[in-house]
Structure formats: structure tokens, C-alpha cells
PDB file of N, CA and C in Angstrom:
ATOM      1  N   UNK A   1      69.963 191.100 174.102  1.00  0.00           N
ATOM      2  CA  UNK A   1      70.975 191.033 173.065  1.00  0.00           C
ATOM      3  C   UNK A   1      71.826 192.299 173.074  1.00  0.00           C
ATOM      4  N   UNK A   2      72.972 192.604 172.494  1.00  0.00           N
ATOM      5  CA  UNK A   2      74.293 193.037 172.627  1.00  0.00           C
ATOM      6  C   UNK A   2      73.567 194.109 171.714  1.00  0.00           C
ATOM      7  N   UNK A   3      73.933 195.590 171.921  1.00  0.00           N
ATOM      8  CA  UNK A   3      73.406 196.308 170.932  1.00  0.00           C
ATOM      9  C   UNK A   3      74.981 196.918 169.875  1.00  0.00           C
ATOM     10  N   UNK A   4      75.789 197.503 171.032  1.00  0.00           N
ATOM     11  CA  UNK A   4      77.133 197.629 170.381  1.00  0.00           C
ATOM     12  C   UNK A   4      77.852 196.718 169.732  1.00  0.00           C
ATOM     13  N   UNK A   5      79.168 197.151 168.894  1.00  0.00           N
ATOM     14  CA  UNK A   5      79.299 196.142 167.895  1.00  0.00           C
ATOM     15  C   UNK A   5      80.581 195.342 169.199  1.00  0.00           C
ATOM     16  N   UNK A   6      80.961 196.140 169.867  1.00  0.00           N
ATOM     17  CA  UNK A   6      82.150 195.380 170.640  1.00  0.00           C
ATOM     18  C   UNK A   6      81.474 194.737 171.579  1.00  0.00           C
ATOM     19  N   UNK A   7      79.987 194.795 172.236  1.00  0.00           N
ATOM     20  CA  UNK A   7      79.347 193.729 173.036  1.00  0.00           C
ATOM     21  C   UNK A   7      79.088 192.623 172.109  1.00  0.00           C
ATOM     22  N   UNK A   8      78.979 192.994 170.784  1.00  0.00           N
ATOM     23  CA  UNK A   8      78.421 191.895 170.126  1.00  0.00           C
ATOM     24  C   UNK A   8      79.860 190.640 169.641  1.00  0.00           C
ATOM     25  N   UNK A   9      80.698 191.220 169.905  1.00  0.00           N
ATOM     26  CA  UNK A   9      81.864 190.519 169.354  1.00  0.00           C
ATOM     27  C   UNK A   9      82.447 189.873 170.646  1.00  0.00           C
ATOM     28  N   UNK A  10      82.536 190.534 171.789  1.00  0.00           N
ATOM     29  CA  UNK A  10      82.436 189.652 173.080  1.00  0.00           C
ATOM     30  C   UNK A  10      81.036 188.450 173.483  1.00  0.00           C
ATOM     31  N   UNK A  11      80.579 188.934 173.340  1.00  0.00           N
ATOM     32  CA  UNK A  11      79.241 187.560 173.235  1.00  0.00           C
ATOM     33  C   UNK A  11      79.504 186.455 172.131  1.00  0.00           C
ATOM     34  N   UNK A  12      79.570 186.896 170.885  1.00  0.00           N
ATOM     35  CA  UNK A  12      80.651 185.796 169.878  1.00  0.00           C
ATOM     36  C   UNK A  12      81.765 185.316 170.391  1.00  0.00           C
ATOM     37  N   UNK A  13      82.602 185.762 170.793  1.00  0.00           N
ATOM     38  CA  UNK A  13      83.900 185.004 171.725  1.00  0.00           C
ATOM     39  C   UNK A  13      83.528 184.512 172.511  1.00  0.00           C
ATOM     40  N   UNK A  14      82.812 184.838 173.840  1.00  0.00           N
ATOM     41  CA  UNK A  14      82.311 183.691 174.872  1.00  0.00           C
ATOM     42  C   UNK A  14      81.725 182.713 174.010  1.00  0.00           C
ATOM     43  N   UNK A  15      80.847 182.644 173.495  1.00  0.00           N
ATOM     44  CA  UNK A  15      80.028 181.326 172.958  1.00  0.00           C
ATOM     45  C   UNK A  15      81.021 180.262 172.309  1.00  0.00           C
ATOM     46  N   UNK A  16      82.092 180.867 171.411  1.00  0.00           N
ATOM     47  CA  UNK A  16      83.541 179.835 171.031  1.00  0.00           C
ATOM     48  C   UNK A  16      83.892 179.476 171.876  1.00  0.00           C
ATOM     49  N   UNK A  17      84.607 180.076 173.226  1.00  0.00           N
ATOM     50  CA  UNK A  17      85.352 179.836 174.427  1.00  0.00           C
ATOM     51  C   UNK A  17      84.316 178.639 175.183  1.00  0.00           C
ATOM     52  N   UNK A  18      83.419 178.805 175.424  1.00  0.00           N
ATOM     53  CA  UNK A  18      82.376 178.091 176.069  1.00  0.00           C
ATOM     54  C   UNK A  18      82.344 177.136 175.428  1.00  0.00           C
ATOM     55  N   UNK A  19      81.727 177.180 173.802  1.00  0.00           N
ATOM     56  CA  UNK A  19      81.714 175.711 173.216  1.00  0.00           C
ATOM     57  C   UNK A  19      83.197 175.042 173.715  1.00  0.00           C
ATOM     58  N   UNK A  20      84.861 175.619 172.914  1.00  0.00           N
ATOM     59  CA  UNK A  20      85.978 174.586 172.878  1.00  0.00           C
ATOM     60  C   UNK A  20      86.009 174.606 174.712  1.00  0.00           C
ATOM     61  N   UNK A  21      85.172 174.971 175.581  1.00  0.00           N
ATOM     62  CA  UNK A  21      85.704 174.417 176.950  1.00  0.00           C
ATOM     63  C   UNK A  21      84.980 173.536 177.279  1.00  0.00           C
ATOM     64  N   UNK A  22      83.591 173.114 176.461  1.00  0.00           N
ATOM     65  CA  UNK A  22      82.821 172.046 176.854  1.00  0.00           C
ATOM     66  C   UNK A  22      83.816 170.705 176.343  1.00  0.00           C
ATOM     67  N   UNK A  23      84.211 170.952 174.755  1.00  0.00           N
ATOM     68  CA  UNK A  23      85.165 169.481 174.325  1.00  0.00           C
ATOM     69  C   UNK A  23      85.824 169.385 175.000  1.00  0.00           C
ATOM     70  N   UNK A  24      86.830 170.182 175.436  1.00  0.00           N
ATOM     71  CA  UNK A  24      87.790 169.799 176.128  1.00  0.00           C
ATOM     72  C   UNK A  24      87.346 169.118 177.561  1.00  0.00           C
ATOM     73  N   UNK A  25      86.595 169.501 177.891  1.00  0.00           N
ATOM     74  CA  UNK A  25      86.333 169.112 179.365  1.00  0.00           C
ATOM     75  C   UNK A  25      85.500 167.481 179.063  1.00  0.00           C
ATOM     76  N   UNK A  26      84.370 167.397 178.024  1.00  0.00           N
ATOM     77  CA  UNK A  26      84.203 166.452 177.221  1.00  0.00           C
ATOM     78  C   UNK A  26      85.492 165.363 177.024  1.00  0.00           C
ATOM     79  N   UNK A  27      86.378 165.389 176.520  1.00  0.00           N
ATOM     80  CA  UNK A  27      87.264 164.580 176.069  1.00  0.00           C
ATOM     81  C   UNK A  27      88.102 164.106 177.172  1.00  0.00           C
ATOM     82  N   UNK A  28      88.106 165.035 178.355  1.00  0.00           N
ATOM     83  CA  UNK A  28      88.771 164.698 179.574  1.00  0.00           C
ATOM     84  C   UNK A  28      88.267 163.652 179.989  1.00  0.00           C
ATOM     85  N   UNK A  29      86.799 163.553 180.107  1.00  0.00           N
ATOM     86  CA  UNK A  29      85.823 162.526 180.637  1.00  0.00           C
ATOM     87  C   UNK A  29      85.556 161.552 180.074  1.00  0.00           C
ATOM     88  N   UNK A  30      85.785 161.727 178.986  1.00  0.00           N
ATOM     89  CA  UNK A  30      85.751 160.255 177.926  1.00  0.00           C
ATOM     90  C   UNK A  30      87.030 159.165 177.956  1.00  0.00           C
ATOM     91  N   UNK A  31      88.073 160.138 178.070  1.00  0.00           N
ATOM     92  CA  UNK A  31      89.630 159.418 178.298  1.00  0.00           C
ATOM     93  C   UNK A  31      89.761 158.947 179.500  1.00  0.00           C
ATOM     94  N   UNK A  32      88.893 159.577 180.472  1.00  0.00           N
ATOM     95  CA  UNK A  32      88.627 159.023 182.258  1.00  0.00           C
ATOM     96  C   UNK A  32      87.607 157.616 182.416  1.00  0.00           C
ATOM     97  N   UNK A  33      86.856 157.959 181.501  1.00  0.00           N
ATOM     98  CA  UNK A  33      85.849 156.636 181.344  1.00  0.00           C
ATOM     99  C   UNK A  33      86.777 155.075 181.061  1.00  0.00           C
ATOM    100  N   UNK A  34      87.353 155.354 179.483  1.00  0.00           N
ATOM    101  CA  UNK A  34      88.100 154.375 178.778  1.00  0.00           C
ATOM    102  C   UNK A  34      89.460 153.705 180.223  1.00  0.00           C
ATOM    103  N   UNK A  35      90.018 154.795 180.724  1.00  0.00           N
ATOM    104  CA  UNK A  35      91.020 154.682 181.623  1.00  0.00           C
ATOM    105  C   UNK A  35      89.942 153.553 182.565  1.00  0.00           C
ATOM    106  N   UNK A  36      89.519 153.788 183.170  1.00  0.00           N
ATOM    107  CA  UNK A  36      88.778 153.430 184.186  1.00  0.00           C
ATOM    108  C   UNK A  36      88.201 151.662 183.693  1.00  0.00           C
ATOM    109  N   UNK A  37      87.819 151.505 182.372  1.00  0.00           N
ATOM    110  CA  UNK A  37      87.120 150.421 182.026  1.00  0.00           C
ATOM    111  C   UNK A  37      88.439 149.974 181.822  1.00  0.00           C
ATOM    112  N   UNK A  38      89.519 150.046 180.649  1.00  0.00           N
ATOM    113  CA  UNK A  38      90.675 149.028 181.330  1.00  0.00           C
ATOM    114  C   UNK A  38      91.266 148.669 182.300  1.00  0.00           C
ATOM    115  N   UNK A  39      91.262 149.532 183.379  1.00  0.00           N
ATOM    116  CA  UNK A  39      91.334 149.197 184.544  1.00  0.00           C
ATOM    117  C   UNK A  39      90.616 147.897 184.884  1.00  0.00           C
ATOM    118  N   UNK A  40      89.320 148.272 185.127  1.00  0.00           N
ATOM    119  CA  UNK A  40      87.983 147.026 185.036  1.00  0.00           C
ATOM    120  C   UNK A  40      88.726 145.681 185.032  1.00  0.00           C
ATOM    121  N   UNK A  41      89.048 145.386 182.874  1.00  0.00           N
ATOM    122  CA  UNK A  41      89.133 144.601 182.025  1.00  0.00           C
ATOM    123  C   UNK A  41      90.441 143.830 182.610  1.00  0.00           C
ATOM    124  N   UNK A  42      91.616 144.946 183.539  1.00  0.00           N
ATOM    125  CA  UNK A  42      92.460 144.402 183.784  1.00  0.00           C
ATOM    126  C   UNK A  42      93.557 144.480 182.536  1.00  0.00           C
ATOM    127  N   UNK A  43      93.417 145.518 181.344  1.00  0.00           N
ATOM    128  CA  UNK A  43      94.504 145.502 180.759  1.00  0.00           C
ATOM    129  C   UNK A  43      95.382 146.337 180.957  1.00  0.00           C
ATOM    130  N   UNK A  44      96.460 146.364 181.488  1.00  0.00           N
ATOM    131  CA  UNK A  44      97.365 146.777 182.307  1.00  0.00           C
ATOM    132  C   UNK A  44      98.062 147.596 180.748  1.00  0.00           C
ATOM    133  N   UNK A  45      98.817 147.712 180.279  1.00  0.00           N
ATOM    134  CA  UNK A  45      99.454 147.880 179.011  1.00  0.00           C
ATOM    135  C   UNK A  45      98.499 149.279 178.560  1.00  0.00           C
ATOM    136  N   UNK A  46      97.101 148.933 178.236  1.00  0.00           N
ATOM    137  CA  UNK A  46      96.446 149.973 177.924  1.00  0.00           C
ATOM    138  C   UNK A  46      96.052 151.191 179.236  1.00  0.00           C
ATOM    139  N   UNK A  47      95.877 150.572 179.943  1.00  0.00           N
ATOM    140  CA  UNK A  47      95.809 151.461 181.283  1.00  0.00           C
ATOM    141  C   UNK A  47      96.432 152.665 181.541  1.00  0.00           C
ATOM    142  N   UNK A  48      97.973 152.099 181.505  1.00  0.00           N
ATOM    143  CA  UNK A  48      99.190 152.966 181.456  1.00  0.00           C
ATOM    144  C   UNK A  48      99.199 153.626 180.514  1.00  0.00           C
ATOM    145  N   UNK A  49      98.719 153.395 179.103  1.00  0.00           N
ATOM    146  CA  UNK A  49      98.653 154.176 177.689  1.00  0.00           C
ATOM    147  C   UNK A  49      97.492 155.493 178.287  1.00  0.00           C
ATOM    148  N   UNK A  50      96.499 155.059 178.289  1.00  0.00           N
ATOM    149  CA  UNK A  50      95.475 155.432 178.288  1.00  0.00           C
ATOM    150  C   UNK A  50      95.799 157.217 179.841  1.00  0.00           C
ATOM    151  N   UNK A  51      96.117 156.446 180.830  1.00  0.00           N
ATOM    152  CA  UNK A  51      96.713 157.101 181.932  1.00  0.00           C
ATOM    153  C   UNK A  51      97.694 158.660 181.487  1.00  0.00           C
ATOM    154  N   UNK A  52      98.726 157.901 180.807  1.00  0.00           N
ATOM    155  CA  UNK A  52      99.395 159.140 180.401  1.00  0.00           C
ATOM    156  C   UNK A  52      98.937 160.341 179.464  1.00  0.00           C
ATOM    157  N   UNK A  53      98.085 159.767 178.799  1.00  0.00           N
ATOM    158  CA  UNK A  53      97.436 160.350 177.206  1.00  0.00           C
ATOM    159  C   UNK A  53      95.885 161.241 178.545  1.00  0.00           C
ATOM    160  N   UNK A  54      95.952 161.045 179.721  1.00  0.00           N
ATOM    161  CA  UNK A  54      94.798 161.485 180.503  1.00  0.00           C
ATOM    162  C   UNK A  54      95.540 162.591 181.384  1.00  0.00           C
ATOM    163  N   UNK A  55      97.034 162.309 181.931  1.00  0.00           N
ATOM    164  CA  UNK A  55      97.437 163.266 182.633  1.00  0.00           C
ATOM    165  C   UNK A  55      98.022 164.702 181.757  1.00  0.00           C
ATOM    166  N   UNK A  56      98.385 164.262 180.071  1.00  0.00           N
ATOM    167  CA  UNK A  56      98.617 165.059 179.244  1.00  0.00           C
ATOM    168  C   UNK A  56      97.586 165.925 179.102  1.00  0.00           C
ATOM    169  N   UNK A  57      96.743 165.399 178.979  1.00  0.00           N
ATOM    170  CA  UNK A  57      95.109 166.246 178.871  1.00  0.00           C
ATOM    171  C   UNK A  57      94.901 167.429 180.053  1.00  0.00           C
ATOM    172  N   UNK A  58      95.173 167.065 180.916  1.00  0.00           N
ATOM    173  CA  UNK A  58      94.861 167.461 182.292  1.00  0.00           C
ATOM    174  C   UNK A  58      95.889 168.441 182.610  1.00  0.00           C
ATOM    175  N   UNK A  59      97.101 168.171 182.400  1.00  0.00           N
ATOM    176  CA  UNK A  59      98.614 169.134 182.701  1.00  0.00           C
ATOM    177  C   UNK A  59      97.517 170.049 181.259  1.00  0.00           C
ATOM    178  N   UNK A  60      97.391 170.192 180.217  1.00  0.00           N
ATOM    179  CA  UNK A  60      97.008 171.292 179.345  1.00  0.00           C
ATOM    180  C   UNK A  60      95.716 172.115 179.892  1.00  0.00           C
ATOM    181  N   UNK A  61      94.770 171.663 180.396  1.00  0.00           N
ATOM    182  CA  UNK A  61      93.189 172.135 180.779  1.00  0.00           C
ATOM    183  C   UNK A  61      93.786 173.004 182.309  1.00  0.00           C
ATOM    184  N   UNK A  62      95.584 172.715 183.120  1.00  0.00           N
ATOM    185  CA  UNK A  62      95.672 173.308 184.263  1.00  0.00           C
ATOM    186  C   UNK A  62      96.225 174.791 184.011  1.00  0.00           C
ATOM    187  N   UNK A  63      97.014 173.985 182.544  1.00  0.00           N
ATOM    188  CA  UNK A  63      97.999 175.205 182.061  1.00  0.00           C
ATOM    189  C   UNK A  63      96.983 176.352 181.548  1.00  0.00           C
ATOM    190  N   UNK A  64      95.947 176.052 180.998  1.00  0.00           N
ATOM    191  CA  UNK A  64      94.757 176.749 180.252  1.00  0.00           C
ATOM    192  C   UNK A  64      94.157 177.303 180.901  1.00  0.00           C
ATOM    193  N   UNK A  65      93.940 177.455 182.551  1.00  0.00           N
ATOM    194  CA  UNK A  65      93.245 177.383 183.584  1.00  0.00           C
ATOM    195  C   UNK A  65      91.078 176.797 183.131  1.00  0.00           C
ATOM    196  N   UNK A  66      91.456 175.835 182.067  1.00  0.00           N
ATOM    197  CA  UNK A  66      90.212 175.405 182.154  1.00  0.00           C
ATOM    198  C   UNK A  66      90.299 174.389 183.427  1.00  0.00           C
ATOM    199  N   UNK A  67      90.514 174.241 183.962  1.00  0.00           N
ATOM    200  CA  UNK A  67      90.430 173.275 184.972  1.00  0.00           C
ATOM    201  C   UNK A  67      91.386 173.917 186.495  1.00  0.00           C
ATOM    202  N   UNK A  68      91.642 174.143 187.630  1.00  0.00           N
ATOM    203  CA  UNK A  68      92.011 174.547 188.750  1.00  0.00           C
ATOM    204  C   UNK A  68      93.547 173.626 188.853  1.00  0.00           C
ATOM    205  N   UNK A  69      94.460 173.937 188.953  1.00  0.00           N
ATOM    206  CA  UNK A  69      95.880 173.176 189.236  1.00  0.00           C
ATOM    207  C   UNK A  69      95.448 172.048 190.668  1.00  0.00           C
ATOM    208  N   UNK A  70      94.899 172.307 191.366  1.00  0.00           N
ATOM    209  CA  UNK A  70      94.827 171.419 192.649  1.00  0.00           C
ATOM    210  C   UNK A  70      93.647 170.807 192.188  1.00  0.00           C
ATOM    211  N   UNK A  71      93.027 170.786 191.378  1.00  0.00           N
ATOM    212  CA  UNK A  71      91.778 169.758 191.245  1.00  0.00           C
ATOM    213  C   UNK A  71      92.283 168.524 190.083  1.00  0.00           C
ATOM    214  N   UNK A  72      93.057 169.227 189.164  1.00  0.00           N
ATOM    215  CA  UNK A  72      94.136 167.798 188.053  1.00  0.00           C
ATOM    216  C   UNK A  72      95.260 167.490 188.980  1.00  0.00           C
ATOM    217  N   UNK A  73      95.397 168.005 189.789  1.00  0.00           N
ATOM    218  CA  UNK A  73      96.816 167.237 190.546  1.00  0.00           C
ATOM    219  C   UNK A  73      96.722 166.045 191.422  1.00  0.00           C
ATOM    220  N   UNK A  74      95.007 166.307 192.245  1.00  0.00           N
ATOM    221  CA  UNK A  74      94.173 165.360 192.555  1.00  0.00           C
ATOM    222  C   UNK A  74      93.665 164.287 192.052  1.00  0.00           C
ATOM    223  N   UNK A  75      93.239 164.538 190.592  1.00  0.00           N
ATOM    224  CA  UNK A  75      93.014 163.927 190.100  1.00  0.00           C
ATOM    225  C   UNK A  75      93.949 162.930 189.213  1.00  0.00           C
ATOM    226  N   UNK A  76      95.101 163.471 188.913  1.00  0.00           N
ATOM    227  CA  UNK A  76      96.020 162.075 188.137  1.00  0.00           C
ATOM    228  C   UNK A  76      96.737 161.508 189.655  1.00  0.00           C
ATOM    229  N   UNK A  77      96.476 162.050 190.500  1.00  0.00           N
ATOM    230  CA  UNK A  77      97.241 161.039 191.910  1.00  0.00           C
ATOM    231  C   UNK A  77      96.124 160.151 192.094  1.00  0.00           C
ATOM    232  N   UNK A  78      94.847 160.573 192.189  1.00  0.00           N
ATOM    233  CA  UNK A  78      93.544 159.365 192.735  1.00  0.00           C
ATOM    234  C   UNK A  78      93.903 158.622 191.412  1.00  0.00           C
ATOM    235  N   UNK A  79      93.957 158.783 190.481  1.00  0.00           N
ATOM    236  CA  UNK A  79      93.962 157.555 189.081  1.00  0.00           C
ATOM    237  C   UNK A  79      95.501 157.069 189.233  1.00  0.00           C
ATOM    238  N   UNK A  80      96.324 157.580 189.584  1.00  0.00           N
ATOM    239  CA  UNK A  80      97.917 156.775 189.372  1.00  0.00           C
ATOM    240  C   UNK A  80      97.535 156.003 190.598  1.00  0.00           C
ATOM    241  N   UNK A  81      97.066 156.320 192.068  1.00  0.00           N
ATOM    242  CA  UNK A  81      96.859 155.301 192.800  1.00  0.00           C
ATOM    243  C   UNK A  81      96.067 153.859 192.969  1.00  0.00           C
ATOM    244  N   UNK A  82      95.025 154.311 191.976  1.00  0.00           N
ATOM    245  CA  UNK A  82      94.282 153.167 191.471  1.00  0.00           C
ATOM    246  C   UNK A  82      94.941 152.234 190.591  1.00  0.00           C
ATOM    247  N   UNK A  83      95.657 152.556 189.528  1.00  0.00           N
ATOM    248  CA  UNK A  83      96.892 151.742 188.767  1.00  0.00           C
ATOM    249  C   UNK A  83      97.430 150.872 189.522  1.00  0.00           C
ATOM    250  N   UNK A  84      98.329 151.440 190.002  1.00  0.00           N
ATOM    251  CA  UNK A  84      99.361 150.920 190.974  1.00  0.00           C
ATOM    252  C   UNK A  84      98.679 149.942 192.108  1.00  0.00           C
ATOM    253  N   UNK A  85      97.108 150.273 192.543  1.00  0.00           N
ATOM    254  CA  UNK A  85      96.921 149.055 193.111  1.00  0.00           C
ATOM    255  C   UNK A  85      96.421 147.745 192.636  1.00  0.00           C
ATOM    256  N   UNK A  86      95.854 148.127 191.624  1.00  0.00           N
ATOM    257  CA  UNK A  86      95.477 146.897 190.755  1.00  0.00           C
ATOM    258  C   UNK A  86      96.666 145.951 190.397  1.00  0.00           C
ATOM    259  N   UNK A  87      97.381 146.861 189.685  1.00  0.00           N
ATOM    260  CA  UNK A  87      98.335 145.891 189.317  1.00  0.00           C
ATOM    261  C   UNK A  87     100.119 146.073 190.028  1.00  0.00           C
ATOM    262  N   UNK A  88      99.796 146.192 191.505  1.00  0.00           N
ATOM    263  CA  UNK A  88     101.021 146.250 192.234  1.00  0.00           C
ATOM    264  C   UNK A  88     101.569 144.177 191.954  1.00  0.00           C
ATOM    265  N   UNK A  89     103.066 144.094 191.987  1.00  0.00           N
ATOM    266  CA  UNK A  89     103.181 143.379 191.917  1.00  0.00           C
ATOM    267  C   UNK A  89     103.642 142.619 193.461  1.00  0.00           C
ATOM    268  N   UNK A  90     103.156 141.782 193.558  1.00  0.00           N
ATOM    269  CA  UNK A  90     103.418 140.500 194.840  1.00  0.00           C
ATOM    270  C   UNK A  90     104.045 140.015 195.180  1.00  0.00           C
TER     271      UNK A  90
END
């Protein structure tokens, strides 16, 4: 344990930082789940909802550097490509 008062106030800040980077990273994965099961379901309408409300998430966690710029850039291209093939039109 932190004996100084400024180790002790940096150990309090990591533990906040740590908790709001678990939600966030949490909520990323939950909005990736939902994305993914309309996909599934085939509801196209929500997909696209769901999609944008996921790359918004993701453009913030790159800007935040909770997340690496080349690992969300990857990631809303592998999910916009999955969209687009499901429901490319014929």
C-alpha cells in the first residue's frame, strides 16, 4: 500500500481510470454482440442503427486511446463488411 499522500491519490485515480475503462470497453462488446445478433435475425434497419451507434463508440475509445486507432479501424471495416454482405442487394 501507498504510504505518501500523492502515491495514495495516484492509486485512487488508477482504480477510477481502470474501473470507467472496463465500461467502456464493456459497452463496446455488448453493442458488438446486439450488432451481430441482428445481423443473425436479418434485421437490416436495426443493424445499420445498431452499426453506427458501434462505430461512434469506437471513433471515442480511439480518440481516448482506450483502444489502439488500427485495431477500431479494423474493426468497424470487418463489421461494415459483414453488413454489406448480408444484405448486398442482387
Amino acid at each position: 500500500m501507498p504510504i505518501r499522500k500523492s502515491a495514495k491519490k495516484s492509486l485512487r485515480q488508477t482504480k477510477e481510470r481502470t474501473q470507467k475503462n472496463k465500461l467502456e470497453k464493456a459497452e463496446i462488446e455488448t453493442l458488438k454482440k446486439k450488432f451481430l445478433k441482428a445481423l443473425e435475425s436479418g434485421d437490416e434497419a436495426k443493424a445499420k442503427e445498431l452499426l453506427l451507434k458501434l462505430q461512434k463508440k469506437l471513433d471515442k475509445a480511439a480518440k481516448s486511446n482506450l483502444m489502439k486507432k488500427n485495431t477500431v479501424s479494423r474493426t468497424k471495416s470487418r463489421l461494415t463488411v459483414r453488413l454489406n454482405k448480408k444484405f448486398a442487394k442482387k
